[in-house]
PDB file of N, CA and C in Angstrom:
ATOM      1  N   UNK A   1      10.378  20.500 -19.178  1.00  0.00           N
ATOM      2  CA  UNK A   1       9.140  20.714 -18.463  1.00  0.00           C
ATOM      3  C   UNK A   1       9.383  21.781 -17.405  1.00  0.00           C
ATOM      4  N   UNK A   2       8.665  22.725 -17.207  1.00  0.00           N
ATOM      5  CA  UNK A   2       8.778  23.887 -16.189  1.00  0.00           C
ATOM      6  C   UNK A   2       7.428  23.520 -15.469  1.00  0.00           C
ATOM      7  N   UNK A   3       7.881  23.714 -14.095  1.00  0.00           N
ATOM      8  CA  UNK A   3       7.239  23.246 -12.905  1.00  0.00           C
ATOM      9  C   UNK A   3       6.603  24.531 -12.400  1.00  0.00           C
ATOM     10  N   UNK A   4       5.586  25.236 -12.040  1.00  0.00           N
ATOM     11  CA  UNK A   4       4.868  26.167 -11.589  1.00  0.00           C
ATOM     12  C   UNK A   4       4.954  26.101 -10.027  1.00  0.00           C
ATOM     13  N   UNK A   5       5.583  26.250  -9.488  1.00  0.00           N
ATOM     14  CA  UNK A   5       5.732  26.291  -7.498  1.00  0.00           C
ATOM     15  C   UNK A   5       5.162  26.748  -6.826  1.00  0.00           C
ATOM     16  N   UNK A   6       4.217  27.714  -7.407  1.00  0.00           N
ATOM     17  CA  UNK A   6       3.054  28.204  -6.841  1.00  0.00           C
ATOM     18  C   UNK A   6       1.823  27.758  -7.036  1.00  0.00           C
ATOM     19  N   UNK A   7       1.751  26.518  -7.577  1.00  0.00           N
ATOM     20  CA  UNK A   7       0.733  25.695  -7.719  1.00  0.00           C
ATOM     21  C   UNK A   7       1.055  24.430  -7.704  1.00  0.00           C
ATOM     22  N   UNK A   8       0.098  23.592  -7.321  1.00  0.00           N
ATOM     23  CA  UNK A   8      -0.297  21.854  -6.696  1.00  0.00           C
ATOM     24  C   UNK A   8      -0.055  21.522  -8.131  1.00  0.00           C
ATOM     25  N   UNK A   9       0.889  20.443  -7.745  1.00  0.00           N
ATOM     26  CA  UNK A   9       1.107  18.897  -8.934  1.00  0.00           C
ATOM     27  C   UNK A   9       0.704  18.449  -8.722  1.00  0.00           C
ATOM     28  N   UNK A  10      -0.083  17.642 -10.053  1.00  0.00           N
ATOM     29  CA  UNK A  10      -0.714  16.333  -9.297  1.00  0.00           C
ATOM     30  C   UNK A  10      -0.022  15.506  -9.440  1.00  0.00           C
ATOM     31  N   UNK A  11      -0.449  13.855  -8.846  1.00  0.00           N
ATOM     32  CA  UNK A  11       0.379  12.539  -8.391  1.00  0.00           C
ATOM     33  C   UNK A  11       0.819  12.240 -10.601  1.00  0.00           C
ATOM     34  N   UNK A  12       0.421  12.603 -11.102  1.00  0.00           N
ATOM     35  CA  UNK A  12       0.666  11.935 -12.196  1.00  0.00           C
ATOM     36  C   UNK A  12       1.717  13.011 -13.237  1.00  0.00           C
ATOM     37  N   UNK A  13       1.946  14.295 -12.486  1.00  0.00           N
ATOM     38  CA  UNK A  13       2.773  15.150 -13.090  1.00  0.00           C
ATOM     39  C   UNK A  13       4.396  14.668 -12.456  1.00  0.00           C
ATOM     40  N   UNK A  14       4.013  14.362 -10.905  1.00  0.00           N
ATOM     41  CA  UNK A  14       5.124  13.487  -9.832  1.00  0.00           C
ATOM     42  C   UNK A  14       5.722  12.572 -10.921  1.00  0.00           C
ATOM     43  N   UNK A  15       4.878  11.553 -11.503  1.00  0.00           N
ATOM     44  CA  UNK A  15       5.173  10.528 -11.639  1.00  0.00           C
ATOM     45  C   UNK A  15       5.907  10.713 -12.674  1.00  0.00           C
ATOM     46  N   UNK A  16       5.511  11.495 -13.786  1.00  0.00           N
ATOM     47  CA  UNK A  16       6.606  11.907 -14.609  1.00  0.00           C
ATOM     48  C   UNK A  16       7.162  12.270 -15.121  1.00  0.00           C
ATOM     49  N   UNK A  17       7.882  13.399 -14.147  1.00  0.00           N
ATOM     50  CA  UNK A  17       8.828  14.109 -13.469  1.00  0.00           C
ATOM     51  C   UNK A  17       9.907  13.024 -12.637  1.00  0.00           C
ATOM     52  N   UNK A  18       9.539  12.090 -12.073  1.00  0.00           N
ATOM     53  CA  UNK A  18      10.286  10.571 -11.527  1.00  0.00           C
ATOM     54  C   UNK A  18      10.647  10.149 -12.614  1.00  0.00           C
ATOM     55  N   UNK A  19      10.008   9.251 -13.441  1.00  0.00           N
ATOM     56  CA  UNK A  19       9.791   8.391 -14.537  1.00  0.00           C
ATOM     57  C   UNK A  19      11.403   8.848 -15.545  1.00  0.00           C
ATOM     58  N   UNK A  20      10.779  10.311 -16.145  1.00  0.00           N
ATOM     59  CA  UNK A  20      12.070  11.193 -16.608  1.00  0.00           C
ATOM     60  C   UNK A  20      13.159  11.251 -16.376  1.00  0.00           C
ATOM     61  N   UNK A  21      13.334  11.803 -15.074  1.00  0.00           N
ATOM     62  CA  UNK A  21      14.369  11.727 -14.018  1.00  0.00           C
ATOM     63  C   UNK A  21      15.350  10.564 -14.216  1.00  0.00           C
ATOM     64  N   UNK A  22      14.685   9.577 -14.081  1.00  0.00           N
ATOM     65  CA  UNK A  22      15.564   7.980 -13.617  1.00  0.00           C
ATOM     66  C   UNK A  22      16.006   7.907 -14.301  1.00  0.00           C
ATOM     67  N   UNK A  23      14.908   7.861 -15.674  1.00  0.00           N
ATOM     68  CA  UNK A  23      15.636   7.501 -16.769  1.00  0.00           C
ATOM     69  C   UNK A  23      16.967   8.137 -17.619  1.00  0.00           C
ATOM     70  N   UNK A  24      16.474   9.553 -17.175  1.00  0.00           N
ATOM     71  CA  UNK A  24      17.992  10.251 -17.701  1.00  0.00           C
ATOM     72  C   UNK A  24      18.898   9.525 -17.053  1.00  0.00           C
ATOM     73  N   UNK A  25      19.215   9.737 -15.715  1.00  0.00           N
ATOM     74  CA  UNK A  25      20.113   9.380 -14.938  1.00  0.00           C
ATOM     75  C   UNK A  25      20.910   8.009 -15.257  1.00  0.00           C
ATOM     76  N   UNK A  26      19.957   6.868 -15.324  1.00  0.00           N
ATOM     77  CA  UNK A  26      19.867   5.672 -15.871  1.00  0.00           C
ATOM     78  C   UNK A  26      20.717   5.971 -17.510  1.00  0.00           C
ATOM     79  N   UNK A  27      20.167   6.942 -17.915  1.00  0.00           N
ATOM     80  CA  UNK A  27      21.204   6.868 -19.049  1.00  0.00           C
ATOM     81  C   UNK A  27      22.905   7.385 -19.258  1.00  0.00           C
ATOM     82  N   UNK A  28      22.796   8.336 -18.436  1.00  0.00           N
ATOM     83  CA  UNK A  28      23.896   9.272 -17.917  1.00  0.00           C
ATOM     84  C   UNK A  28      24.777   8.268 -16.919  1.00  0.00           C
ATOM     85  N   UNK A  29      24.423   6.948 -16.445  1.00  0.00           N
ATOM     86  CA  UNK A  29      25.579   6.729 -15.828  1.00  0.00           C
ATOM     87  C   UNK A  29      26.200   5.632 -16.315  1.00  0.00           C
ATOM     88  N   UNK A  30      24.795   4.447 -17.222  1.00  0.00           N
ATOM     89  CA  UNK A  30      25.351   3.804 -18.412  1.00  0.00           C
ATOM     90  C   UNK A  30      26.225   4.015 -19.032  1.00  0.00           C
ATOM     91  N   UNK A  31      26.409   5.485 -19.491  1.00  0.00           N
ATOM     92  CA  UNK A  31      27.357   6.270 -20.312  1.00  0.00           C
ATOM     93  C   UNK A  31      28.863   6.247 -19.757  1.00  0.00           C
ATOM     94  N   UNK A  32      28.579   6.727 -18.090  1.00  0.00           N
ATOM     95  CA  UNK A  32      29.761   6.876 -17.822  1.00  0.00           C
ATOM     96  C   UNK A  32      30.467   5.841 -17.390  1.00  0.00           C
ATOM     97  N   UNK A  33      29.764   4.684 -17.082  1.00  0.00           N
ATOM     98  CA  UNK A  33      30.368   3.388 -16.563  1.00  0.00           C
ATOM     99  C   UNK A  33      30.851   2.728 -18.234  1.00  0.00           C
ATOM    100  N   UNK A  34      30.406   2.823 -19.506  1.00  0.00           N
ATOM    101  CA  UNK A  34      30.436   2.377 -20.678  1.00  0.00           C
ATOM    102  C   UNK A  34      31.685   2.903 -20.904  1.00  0.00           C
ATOM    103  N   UNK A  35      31.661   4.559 -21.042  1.00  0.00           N
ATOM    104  CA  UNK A  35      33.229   5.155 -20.917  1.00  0.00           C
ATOM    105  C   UNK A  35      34.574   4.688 -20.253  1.00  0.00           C
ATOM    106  N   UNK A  36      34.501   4.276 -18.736  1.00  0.00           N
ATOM    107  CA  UNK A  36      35.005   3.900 -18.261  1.00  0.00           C
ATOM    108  C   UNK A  36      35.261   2.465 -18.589  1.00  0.00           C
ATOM    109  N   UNK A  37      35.020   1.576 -19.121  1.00  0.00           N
ATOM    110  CA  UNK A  37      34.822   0.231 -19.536  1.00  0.00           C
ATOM    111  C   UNK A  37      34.573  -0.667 -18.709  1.00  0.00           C
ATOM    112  N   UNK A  38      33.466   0.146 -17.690  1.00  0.00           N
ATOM    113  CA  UNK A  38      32.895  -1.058 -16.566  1.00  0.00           C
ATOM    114  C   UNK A  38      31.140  -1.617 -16.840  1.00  0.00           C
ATOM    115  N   UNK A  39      30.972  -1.318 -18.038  1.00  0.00           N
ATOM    116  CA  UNK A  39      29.545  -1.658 -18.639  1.00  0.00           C
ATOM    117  C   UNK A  39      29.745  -2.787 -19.800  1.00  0.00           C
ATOM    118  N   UNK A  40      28.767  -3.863 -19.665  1.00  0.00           N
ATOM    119  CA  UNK A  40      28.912  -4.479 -21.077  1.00  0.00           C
ATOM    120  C   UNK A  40      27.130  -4.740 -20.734  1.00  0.00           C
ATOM    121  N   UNK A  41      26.750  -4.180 -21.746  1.00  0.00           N
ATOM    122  CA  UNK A  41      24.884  -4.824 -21.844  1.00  0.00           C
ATOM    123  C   UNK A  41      24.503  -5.954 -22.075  1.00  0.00           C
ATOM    124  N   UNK A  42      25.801  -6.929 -22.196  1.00  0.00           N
ATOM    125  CA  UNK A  42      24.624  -8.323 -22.140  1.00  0.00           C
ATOM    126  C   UNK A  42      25.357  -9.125 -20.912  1.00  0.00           C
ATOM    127  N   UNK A  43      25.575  -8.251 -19.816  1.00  0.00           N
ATOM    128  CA  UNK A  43      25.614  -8.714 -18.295  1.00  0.00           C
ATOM    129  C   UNK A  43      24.509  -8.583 -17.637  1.00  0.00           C
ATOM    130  N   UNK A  44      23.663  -9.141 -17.048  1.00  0.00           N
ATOM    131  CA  UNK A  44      22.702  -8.716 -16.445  1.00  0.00           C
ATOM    132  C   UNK A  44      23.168  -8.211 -15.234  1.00  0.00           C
ATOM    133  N   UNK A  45      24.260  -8.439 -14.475  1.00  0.00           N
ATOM    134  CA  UNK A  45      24.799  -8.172 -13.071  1.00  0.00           C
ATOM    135  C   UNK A  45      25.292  -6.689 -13.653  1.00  0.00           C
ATOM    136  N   UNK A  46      25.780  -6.214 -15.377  1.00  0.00           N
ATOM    137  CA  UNK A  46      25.754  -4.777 -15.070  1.00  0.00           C
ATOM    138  C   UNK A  46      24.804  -4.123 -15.051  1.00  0.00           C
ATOM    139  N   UNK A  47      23.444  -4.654 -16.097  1.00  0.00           N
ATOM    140  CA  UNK A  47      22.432  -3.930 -15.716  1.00  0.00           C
ATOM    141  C   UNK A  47      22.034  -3.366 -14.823  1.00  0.00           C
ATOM    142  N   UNK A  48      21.885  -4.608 -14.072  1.00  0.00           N
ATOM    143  CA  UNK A  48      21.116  -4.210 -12.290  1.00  0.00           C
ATOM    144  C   UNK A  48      21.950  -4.009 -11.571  1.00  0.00           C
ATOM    145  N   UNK A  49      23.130  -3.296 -11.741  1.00  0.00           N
ATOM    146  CA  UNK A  49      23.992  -2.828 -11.024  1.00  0.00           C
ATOM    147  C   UNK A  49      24.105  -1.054 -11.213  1.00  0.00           C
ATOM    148  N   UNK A  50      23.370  -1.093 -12.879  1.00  0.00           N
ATOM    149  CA  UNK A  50      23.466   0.649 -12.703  1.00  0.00           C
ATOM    150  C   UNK A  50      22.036   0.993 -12.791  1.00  0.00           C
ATOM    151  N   UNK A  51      21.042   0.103 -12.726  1.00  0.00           N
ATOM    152  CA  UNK A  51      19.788   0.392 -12.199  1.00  0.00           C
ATOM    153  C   UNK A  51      19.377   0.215 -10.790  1.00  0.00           C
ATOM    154  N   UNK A  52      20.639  -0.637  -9.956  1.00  0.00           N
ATOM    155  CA  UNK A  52      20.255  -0.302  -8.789  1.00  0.00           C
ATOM    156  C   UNK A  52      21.023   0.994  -8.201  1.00  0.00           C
ATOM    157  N   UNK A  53      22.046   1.235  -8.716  1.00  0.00           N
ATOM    158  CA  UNK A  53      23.157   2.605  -8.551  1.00  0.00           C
ATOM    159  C   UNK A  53      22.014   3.806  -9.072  1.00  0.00           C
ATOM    160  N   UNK A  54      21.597   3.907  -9.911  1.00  0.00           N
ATOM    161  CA  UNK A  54      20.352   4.682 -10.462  1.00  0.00           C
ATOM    162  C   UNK A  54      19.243   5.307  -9.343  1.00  0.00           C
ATOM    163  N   UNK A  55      18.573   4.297  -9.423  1.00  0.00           N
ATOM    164  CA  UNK A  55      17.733   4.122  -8.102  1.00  0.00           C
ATOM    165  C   UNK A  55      18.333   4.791  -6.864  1.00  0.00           C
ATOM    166  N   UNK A  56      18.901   4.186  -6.293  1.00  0.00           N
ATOM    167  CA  UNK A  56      20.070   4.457  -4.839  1.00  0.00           C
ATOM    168  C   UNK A  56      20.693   6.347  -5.102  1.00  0.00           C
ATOM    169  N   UNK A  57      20.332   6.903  -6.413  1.00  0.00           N
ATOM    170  CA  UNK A  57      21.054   8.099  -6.517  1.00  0.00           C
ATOM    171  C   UNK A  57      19.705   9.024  -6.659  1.00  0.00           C
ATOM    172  N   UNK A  58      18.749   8.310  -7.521  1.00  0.00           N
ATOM    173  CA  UNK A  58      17.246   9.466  -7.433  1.00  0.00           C
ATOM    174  C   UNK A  58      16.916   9.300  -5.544  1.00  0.00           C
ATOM    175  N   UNK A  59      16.909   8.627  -5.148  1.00  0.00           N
ATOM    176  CA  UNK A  59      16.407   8.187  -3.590  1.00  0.00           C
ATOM    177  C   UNK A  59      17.175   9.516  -3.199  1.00  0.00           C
ATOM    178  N   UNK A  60      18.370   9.514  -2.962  1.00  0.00           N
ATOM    179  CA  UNK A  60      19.072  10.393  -2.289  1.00  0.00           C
ATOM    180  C   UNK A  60      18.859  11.493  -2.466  1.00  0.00           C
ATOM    181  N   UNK A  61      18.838  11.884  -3.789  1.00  0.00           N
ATOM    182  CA  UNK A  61      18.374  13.462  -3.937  1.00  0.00           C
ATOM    183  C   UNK A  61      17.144  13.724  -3.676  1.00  0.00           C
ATOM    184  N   UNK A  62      16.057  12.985  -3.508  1.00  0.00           N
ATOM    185  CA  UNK A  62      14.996  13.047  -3.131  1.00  0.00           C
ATOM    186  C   UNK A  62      15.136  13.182  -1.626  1.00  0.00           C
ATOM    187  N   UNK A  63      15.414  12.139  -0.989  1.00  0.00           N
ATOM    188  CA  UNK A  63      15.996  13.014   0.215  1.00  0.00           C
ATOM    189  C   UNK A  63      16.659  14.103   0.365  1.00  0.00           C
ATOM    190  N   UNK A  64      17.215  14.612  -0.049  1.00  0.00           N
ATOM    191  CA  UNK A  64      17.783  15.320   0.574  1.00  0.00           C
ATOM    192  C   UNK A  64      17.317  16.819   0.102  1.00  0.00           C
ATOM    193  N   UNK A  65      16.469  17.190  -1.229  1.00  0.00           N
ATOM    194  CA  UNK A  65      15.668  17.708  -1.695  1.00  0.00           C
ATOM    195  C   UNK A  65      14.880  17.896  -0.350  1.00  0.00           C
ATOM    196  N   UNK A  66      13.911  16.983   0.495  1.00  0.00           N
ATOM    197  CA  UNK A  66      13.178  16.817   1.211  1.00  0.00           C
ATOM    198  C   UNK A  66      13.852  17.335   2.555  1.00  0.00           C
ATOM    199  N   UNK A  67      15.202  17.280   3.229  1.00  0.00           N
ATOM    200  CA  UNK A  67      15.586  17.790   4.300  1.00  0.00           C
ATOM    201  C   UNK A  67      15.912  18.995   3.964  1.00  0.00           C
ATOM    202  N   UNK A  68      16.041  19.290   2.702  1.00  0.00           N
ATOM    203  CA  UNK A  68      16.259  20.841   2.557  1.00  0.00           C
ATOM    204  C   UNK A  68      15.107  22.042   2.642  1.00  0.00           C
ATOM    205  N   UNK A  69      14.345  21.459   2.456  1.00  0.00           N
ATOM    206  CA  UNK A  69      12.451  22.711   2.853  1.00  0.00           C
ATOM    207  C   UNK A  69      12.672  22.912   4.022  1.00  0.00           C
ATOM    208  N   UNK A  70      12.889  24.713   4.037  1.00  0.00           N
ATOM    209  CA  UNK A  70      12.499  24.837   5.420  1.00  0.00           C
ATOM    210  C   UNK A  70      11.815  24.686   5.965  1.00  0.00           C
ATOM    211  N   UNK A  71      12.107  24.399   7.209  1.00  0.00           N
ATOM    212  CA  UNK A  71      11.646  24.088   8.439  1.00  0.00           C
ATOM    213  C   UNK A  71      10.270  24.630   8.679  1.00  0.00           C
ATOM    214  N   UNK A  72      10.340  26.038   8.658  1.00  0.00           N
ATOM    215  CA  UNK A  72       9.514  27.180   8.819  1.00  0.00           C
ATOM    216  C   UNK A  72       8.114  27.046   7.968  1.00  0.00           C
ATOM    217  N   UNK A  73       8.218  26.221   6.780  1.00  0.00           N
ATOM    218  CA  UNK A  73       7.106  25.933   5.720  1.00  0.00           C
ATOM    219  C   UNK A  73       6.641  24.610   5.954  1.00  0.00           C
ATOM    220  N   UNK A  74       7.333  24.315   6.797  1.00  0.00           N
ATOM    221  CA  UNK A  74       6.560  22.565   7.116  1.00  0.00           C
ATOM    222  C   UNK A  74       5.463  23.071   8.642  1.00  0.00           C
ATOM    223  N   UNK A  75       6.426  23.912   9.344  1.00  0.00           N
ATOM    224  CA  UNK A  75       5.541  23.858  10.713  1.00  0.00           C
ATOM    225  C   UNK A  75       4.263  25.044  10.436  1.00  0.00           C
ATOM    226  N   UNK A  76       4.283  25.785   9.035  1.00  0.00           N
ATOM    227  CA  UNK A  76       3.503  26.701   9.051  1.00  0.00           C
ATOM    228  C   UNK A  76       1.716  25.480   8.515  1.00  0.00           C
ATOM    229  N   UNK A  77       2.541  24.418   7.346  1.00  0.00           N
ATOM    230  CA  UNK A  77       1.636  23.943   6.956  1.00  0.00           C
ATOM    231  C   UNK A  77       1.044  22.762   8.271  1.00  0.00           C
ATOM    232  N   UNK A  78       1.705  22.705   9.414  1.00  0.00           N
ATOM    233  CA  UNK A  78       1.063  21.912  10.104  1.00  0.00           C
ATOM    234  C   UNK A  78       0.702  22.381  11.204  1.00  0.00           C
ATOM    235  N   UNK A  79       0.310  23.560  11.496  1.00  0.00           N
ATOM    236  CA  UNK A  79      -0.115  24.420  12.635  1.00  0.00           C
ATOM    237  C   UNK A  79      -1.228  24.274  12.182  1.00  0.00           C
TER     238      UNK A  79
END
């Protein structure tokens, strides 16, 4: 999906663009914890351990995505 930056997303292009996201990720670390031999799928404590590791890793880049806009484009849009 290619994102146009010079034009407004709407809340449902957000959503999935998120949705996508997780789920790769969610799959990509399954993988690497499976590799490593710290995954077995009929644990539920690993499940929700790399869906909460998942989660806890889109959050962050989302932050930090978010402290990275300059400065200069936040105070222009709120003048």
């Amino acid at each position: 999906m290619i994102i146009d930056t010079d034009k407004e997303i709407s809340f449902e292009q957000f959503e999935h663009f998120i949705s996508t996201f997780y789920l790769q990720s969610l799959t990509e670390l399954r993988e690497m914890n499976e590799e490593d031999g710290e995954y077995d799928a009929t644990s539920s404590d690993d499940r929700e351990g790399v869906m909460l590791n998942t989660e806890e890793n889109v959050m962050t880049n989302v932050n930090m995505t978010i402290e990275d806009i300059d400065k200069s484009e936040i105070a222009k849009l709120l003048s």
